[in-house]
N, C-alpha and C. Protein backbone atom coordinates (compact mmCIF):
# COMPACT_ATOMS: atom_id res chain seq x y z
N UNK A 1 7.05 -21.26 -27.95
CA UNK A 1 5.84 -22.01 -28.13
C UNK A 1 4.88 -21.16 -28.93
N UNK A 2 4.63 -21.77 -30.47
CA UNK A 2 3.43 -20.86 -30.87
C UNK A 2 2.14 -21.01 -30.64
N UNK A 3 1.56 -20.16 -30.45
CA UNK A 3 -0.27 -19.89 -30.25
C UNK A 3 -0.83 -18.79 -30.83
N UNK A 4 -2.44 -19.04 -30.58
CA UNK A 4 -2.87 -18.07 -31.36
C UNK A 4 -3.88 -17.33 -30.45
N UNK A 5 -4.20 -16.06 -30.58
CA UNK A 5 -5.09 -15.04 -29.67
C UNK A 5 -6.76 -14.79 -30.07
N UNK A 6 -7.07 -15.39 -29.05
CA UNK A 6 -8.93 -15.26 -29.78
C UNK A 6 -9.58 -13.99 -28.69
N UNK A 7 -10.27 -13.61 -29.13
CA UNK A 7 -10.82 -12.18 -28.67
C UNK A 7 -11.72 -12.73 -27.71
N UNK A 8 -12.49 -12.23 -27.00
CA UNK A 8 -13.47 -12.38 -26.50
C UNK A 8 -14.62 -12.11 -26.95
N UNK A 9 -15.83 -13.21 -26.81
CA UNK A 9 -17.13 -12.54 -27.90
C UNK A 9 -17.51 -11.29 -26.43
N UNK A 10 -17.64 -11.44 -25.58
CA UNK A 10 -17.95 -10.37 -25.04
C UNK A 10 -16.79 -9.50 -24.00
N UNK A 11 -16.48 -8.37 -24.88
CA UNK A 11 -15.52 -7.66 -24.50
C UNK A 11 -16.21 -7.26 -22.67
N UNK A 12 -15.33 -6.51 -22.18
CA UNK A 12 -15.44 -5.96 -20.92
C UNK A 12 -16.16 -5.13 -21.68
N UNK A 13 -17.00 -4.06 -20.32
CA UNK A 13 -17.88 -2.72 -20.55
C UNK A 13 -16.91 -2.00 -19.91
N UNK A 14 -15.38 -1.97 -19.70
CA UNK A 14 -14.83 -1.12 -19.16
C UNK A 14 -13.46 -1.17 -19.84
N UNK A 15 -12.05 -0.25 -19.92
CA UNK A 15 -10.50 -0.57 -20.50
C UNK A 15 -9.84 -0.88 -19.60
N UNK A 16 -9.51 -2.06 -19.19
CA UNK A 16 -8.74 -3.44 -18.48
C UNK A 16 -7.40 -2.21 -18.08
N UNK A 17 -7.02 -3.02 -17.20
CA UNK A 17 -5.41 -2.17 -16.29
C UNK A 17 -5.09 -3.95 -16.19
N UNK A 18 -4.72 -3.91 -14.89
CA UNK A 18 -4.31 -4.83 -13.72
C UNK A 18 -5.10 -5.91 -14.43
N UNK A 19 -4.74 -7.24 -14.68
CA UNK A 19 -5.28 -8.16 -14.75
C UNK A 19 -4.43 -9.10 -13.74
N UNK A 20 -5.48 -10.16 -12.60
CA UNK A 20 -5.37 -11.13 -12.24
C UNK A 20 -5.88 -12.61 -12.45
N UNK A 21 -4.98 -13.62 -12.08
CA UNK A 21 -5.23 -14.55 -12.37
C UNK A 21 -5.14 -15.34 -11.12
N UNK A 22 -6.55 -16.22 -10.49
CA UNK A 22 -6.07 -17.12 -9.68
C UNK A 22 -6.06 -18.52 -9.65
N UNK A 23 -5.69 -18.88 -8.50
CA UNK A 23 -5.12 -20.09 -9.29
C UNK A 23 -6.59 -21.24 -9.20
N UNK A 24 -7.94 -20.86 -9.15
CA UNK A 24 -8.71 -21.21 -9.03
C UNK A 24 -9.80 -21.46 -10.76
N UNK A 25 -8.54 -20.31 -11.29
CA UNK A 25 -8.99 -19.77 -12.68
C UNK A 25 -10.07 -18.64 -12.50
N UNK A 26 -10.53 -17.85 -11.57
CA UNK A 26 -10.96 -16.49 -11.51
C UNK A 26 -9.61 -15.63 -12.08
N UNK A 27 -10.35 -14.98 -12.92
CA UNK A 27 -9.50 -13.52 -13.37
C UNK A 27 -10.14 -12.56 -13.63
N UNK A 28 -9.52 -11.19 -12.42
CA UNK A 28 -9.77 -10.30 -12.11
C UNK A 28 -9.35 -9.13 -12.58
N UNK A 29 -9.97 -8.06 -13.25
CA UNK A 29 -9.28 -6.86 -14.13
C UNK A 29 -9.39 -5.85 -13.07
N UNK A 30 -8.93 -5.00 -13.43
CA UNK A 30 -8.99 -3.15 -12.75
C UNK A 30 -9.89 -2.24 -13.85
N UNK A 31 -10.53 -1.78 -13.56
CA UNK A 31 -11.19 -0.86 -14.57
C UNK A 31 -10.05 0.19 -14.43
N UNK A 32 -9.37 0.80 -15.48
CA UNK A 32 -8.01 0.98 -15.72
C UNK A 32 -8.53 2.50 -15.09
N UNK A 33 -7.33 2.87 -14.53
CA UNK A 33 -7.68 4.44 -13.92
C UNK A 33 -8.39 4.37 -13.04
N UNK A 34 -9.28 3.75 -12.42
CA UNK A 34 -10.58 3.92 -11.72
C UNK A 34 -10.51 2.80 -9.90
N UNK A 35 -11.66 2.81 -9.95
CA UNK A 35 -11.86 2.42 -8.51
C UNK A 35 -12.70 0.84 -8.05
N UNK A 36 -13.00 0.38 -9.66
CA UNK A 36 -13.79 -1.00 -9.37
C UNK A 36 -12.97 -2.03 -10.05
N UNK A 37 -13.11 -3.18 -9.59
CA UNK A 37 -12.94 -4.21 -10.64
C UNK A 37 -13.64 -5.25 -10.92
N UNK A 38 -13.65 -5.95 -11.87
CA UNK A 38 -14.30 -7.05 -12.34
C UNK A 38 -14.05 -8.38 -12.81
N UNK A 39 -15.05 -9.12 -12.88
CA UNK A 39 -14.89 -10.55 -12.77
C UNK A 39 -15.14 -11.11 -13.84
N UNK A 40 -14.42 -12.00 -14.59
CA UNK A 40 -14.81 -12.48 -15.52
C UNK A 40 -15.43 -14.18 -15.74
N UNK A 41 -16.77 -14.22 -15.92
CA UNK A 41 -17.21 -15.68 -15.57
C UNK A 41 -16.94 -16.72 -16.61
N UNK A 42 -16.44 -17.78 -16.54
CA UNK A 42 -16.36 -18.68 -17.59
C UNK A 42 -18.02 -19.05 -18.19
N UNK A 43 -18.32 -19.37 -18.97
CA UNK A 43 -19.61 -19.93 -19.59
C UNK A 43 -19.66 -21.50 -19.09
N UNK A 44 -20.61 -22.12 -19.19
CA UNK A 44 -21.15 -23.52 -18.57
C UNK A 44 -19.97 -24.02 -19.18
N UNK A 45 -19.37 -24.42 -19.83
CA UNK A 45 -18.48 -25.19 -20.58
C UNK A 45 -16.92 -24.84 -20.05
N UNK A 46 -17.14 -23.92 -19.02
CA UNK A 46 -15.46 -23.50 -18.82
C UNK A 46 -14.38 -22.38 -19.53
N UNK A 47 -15.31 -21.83 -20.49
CA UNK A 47 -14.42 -20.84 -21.32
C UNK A 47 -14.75 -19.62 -21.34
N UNK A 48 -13.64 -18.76 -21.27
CA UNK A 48 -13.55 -17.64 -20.95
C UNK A 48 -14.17 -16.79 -22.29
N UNK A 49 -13.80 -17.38 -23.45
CA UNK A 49 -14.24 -16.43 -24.57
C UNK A 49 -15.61 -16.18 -24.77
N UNK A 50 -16.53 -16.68 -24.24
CA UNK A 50 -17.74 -16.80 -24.08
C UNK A 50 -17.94 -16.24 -22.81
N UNK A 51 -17.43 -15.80 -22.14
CA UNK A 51 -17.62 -15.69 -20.66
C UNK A 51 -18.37 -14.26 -20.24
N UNK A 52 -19.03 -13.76 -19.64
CA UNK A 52 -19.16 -12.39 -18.63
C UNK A 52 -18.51 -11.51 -17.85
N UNK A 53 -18.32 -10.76 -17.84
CA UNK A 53 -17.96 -9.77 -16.85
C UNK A 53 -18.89 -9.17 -15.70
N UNK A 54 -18.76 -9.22 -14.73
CA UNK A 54 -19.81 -8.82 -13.46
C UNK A 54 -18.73 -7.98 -12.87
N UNK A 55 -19.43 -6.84 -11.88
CA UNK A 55 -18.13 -6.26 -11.30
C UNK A 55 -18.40 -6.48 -10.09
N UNK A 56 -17.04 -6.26 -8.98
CA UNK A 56 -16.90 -6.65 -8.09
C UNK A 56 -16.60 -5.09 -6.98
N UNK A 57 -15.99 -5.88 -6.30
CA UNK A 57 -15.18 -4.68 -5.24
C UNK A 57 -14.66 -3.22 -5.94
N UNK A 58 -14.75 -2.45 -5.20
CA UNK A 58 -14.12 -0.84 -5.20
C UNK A 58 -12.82 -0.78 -4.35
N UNK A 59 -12.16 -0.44 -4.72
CA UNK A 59 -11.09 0.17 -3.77
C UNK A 59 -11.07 1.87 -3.43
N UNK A 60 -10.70 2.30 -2.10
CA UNK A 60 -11.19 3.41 -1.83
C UNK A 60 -10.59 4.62 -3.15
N UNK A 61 -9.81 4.47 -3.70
CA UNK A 61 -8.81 5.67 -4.45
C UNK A 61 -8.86 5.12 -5.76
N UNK A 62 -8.62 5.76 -6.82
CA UNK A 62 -8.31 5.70 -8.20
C UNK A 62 -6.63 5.65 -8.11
N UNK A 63 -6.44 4.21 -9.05
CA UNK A 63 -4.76 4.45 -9.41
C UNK A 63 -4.86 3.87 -10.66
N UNK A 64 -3.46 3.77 -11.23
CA UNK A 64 -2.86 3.32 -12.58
C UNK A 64 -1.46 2.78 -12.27
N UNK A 65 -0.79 2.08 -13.07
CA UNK A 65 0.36 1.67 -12.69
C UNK A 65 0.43 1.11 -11.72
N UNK A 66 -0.16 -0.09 -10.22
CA UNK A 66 0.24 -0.07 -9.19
C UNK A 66 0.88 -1.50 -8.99
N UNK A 67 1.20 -1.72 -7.79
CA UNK A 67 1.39 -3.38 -7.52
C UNK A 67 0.29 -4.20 -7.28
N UNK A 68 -0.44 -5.17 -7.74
CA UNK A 68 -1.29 -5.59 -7.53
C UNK A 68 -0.68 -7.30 -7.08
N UNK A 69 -1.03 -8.10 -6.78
CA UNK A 69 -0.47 -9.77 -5.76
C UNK A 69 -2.36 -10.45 -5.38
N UNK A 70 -2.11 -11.35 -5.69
CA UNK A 70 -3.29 -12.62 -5.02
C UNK A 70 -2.76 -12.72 -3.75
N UNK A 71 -3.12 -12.73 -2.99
CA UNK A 71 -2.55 -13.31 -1.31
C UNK A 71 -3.33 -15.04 -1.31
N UNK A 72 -2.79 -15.44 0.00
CA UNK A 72 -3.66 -16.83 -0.27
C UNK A 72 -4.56 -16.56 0.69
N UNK A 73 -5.81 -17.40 0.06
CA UNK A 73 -7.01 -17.29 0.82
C UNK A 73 -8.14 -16.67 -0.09
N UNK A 74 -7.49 -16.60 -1.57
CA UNK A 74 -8.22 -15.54 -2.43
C UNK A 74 -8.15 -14.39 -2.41
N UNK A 75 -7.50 -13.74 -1.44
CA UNK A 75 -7.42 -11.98 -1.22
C UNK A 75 -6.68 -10.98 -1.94
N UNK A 76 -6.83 -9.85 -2.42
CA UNK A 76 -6.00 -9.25 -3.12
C UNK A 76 -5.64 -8.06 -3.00
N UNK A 77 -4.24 -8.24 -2.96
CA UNK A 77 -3.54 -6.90 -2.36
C UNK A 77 -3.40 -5.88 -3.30
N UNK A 78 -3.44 -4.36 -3.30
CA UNK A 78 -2.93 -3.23 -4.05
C UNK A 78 -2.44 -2.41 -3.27
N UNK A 79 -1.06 -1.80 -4.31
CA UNK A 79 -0.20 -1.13 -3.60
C UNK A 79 0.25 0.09 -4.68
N UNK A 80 0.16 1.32 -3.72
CA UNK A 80 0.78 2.21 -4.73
C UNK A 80 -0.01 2.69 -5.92
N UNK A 81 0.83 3.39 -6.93
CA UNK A 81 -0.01 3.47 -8.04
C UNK A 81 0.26 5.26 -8.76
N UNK A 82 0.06 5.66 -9.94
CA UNK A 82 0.59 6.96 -10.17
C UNK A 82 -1.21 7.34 -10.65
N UNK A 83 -1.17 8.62 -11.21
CA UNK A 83 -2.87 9.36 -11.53
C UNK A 83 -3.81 8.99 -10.29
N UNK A 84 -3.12 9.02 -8.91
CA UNK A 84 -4.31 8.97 -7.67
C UNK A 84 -5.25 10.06 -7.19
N UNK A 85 -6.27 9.93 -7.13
CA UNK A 85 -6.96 10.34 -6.52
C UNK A 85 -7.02 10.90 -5.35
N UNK A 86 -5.52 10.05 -4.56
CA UNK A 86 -5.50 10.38 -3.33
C UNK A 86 -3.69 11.08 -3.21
N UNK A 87 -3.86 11.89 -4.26
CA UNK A 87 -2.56 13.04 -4.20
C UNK A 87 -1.56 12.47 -5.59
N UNK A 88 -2.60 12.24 -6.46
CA UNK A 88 -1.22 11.75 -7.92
C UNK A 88 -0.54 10.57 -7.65
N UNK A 89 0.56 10.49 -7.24
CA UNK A 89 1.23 9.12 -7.13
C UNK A 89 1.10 8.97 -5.60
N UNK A 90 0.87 7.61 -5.47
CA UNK A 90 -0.14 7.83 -3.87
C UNK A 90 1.06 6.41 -3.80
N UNK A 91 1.32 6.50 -2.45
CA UNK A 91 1.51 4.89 -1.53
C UNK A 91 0.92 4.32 -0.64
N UNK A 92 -0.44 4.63 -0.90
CA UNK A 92 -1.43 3.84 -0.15
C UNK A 92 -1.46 2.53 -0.55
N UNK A 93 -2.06 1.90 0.17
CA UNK A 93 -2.59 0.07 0.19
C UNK A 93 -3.69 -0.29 0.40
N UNK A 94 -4.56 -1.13 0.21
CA UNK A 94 -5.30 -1.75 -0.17
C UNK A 94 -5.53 -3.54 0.18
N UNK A 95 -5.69 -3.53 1.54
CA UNK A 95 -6.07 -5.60 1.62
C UNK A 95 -7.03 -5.73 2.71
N UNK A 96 -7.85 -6.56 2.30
CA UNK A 96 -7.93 -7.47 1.58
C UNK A 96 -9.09 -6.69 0.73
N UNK A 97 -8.75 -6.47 -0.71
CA UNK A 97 -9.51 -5.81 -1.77
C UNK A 97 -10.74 -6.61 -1.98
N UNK A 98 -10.72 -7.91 -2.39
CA UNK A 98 -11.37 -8.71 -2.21
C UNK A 98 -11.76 -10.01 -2.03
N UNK A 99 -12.54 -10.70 -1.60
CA UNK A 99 -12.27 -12.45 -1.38
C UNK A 99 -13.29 -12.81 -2.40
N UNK A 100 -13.41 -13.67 -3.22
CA UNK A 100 -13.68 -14.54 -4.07
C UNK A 100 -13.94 -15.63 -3.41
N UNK A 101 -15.47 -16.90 -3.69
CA UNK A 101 -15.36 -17.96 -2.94
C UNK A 101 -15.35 -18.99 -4.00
């Protein structure tokens, strides 16, 4: 299926990791390496390319690479992860990271 890729007029203020998607149409990034993430708001009209970034929840540790999952109920799980904070490649976890309403 071809398509085409439009940028965002307003980039993130941070370099994206983990991106989520729910099925509500919230999508949620990782500030890559780090410990927060953020939200990206659609504009009155529903579209993302126009949209905001606000940030959200912290998770206690810095990772990269990890498992990240939506749970239902809005919640979001993280797992794992390598460059931790909490000893380099860490197998810690992370739920409920955050709820979204």
């Amino acid at each position: 299926m071809a398509g085409t890729w439009t940028p965002l007029t307003n980039q993130g203020p941070f370099p994206a990791s983990a991106m989520l998607l729910f099925i509500d149409g919230t999508v949620l990034a990782q500030e890559s390496g780090g410990k927060r993430w953020w939200e990206l708001w659609t504009d009155q009209h529903g579209s993302y390319i126009n949209g905001t970034w606000s940030p959200q929840s912290s998770i206690a540790n810095t990772r990269l690479y990890c498992a990240s999952a939506v749970l239902n109920g809005g919640q979001v799980s993280v797992a794992g992860g390598e460059y931790s904070d909490a000893a380099g490649d860490t197998d810690k976890a992370a739920v409920p990271l955050v709820e979204l309403s």
